[in-house]
Protein backbone atom coordinates (compact mmCIF):
# COMPACT_ATOMS: atom_id res chain seq x y z
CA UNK A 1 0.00 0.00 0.00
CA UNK A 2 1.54 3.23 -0.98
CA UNK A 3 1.42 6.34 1.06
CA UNK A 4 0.77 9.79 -0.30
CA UNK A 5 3.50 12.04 0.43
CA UNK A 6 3.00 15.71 1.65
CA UNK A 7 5.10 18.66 1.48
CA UNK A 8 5.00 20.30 5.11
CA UNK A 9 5.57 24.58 4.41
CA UNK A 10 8.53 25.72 5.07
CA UNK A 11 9.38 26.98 8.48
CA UNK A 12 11.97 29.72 9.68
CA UNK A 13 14.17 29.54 11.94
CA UNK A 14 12.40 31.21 15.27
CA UNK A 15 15.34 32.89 17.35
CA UNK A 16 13.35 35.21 19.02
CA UNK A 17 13.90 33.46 22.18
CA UNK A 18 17.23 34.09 21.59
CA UNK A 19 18.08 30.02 21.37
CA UNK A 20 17.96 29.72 17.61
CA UNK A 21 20.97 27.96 15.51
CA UNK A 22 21.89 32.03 14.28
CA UNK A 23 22.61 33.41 18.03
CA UNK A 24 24.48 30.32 18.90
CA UNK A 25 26.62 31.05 15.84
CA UNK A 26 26.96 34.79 16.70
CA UNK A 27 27.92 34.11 20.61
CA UNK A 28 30.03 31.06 20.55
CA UNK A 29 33.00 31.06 22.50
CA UNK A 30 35.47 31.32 19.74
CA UNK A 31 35.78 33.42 16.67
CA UNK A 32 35.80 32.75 13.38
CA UNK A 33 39.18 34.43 11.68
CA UNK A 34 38.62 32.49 8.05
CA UNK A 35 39.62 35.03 5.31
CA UNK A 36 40.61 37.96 7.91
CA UNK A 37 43.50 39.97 7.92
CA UNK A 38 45.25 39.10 11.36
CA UNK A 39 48.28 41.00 10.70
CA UNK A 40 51.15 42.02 13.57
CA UNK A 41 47.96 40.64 15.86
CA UNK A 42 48.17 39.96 19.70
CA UNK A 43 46.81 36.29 20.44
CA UNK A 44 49.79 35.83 23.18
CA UNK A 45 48.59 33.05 25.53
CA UNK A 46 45.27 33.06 24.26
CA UNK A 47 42.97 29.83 24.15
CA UNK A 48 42.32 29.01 20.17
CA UNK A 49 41.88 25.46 20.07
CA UNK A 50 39.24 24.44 17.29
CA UNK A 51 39.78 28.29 15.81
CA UNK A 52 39.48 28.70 12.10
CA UNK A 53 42.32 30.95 10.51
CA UNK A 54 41.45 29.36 7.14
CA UNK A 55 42.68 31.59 4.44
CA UNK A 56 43.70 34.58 6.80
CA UNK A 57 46.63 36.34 7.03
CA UNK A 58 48.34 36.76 9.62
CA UNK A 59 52.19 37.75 9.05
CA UNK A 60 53.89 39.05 12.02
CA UNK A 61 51.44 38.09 14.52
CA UNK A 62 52.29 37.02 17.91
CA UNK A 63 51.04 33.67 18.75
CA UNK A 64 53.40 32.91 21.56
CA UNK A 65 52.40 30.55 24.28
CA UNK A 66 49.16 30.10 22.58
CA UNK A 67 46.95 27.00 22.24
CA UNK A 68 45.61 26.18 19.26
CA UNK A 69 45.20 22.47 19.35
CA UNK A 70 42.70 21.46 16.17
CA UNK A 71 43.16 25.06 14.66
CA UNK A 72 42.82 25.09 10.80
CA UNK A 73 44.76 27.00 9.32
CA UNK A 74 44.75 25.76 5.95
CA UNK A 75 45.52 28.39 3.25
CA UNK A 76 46.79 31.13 5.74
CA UNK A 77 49.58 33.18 5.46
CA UNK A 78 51.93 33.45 8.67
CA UNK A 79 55.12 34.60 7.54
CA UNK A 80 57.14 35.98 10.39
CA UNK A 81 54.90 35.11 12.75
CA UNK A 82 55.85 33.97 16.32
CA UNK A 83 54.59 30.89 17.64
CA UNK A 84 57.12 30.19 20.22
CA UNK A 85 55.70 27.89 23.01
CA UNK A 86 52.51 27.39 21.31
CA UNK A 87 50.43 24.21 21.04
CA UNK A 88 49.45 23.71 17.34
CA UNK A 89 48.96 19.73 18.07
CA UNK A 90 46.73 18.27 15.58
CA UNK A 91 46.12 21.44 13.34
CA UNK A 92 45.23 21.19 9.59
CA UNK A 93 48.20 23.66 8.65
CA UNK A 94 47.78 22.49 4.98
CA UNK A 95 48.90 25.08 1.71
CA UNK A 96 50.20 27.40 4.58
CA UNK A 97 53.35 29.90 4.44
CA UNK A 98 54.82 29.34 8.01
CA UNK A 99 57.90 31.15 6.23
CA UNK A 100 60.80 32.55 8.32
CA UNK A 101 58.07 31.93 11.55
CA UNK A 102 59.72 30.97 15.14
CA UNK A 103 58.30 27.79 16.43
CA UNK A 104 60.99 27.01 18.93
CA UNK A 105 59.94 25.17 21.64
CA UNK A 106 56.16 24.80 19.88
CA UNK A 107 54.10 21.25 20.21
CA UNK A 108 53.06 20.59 16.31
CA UNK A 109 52.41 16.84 16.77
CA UNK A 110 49.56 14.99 14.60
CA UNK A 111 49.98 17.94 12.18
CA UNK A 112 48.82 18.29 8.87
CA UNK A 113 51.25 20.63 6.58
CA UNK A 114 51.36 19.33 3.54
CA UNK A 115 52.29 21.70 1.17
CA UNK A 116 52.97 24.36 3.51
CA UNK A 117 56.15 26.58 3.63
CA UNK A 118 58.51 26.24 6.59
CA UNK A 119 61.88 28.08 5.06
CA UNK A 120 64.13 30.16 7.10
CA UNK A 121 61.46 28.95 10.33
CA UNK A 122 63.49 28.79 13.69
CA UNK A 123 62.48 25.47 14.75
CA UNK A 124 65.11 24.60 18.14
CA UNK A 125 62.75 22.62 20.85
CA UNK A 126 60.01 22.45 18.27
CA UNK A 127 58.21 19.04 18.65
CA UNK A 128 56.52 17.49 15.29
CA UNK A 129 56.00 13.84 16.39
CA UNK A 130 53.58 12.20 13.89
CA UNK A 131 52.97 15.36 11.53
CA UNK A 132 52.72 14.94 7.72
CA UNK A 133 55.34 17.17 6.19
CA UNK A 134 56.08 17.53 2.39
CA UNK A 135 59.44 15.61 2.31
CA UNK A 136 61.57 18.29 1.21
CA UNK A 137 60.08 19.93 4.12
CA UNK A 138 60.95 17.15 6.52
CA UNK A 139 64.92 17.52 5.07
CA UNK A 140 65.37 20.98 5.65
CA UNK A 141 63.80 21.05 8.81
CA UNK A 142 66.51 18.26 9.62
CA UNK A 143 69.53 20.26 8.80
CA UNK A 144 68.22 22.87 11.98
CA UNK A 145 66.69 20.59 14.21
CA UNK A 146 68.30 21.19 17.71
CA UNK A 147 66.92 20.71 21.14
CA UNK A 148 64.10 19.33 23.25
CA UNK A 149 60.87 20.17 23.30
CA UNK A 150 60.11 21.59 26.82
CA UNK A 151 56.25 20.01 27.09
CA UNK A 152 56.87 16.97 25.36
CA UNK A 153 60.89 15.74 26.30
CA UNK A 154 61.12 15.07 22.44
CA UNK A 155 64.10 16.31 20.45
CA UNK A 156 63.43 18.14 17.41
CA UNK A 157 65.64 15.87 15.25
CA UNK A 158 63.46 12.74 16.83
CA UNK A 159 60.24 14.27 16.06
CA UNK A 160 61.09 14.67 12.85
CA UNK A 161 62.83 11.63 12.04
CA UNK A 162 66.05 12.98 10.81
């Protein structure tokens, strides 16, 4: 037996109550920086984890001693940028210019950075256990690894398999 099937109208989204799927958006705890310019920005020691920076730009900021565990970051442009101390672990850092950034002493493990820049980045303590690196990327990184990671006890050389 076959049963008729009924369009139902349309209903919008009531948010009146303030409850609706558009104020959650607009007062979550973190904010959205895809496509922004984050230039020379201050995010020292701030709490990031699951931010997006997809696509932004961000050259010169200061990231130090920030966490930004799950971050994406895929497309963004962080030249010069200091991320020293920072937890990136388990970002999407994919198609990324991390060029001449200092990541000493950051935690990037479980990275993804595949086809992402890291020339002239000052990488001493930095800790990349289990990241996916573009293999040239993996070499030079290798000719400056030096140190351990303070969080971790991993050398950099170690973490990178040199």
């Amino acid at each position: 037996m076959a049963m008729a099937w009924m369009a139902l109208p349309a209903q919008a989204l009531d948010t009146s109550a303030g409850v609706g799927l558009q104020d959650r958006a607009l007062f979550q705890d973190k904010v959205d920086y895809t496509l922004t310019n984050q230039s020379n920005g201050d995010f020292h020691g701030q709490d990031l984890a699951n931010t997006s920076f997809a696509g932004a730009v961000g050259r010169g900021a200061d990231f130090r001693d920030a966490v930004l565990h799950g971050a994406i970051m895929t497309q963004g442009a962080f030249a010069d940028a200091d991320f020293r101390g920072a937890d990136l672990s388990d970002a999407l850092m994919d198609r990324a210019d991390f060029a001449g950034t200092d990541l000493r002493d950051a935690v990037l493990t479980g990275v993804i950075a595949s086809g992402s820049s890291f020339a002239n980045a000052q990488i001493e303590g930095a800790d990349f256990s289990d990241a996916l690196l573009d293999r040239d990327d993996q070499r030079r990184l290798c000719r400056e690894a030096e140190g351990f990671n303070p969080t971790t006890g991993v050398s950099t050389a170690d973490s990178l398999g040199c």
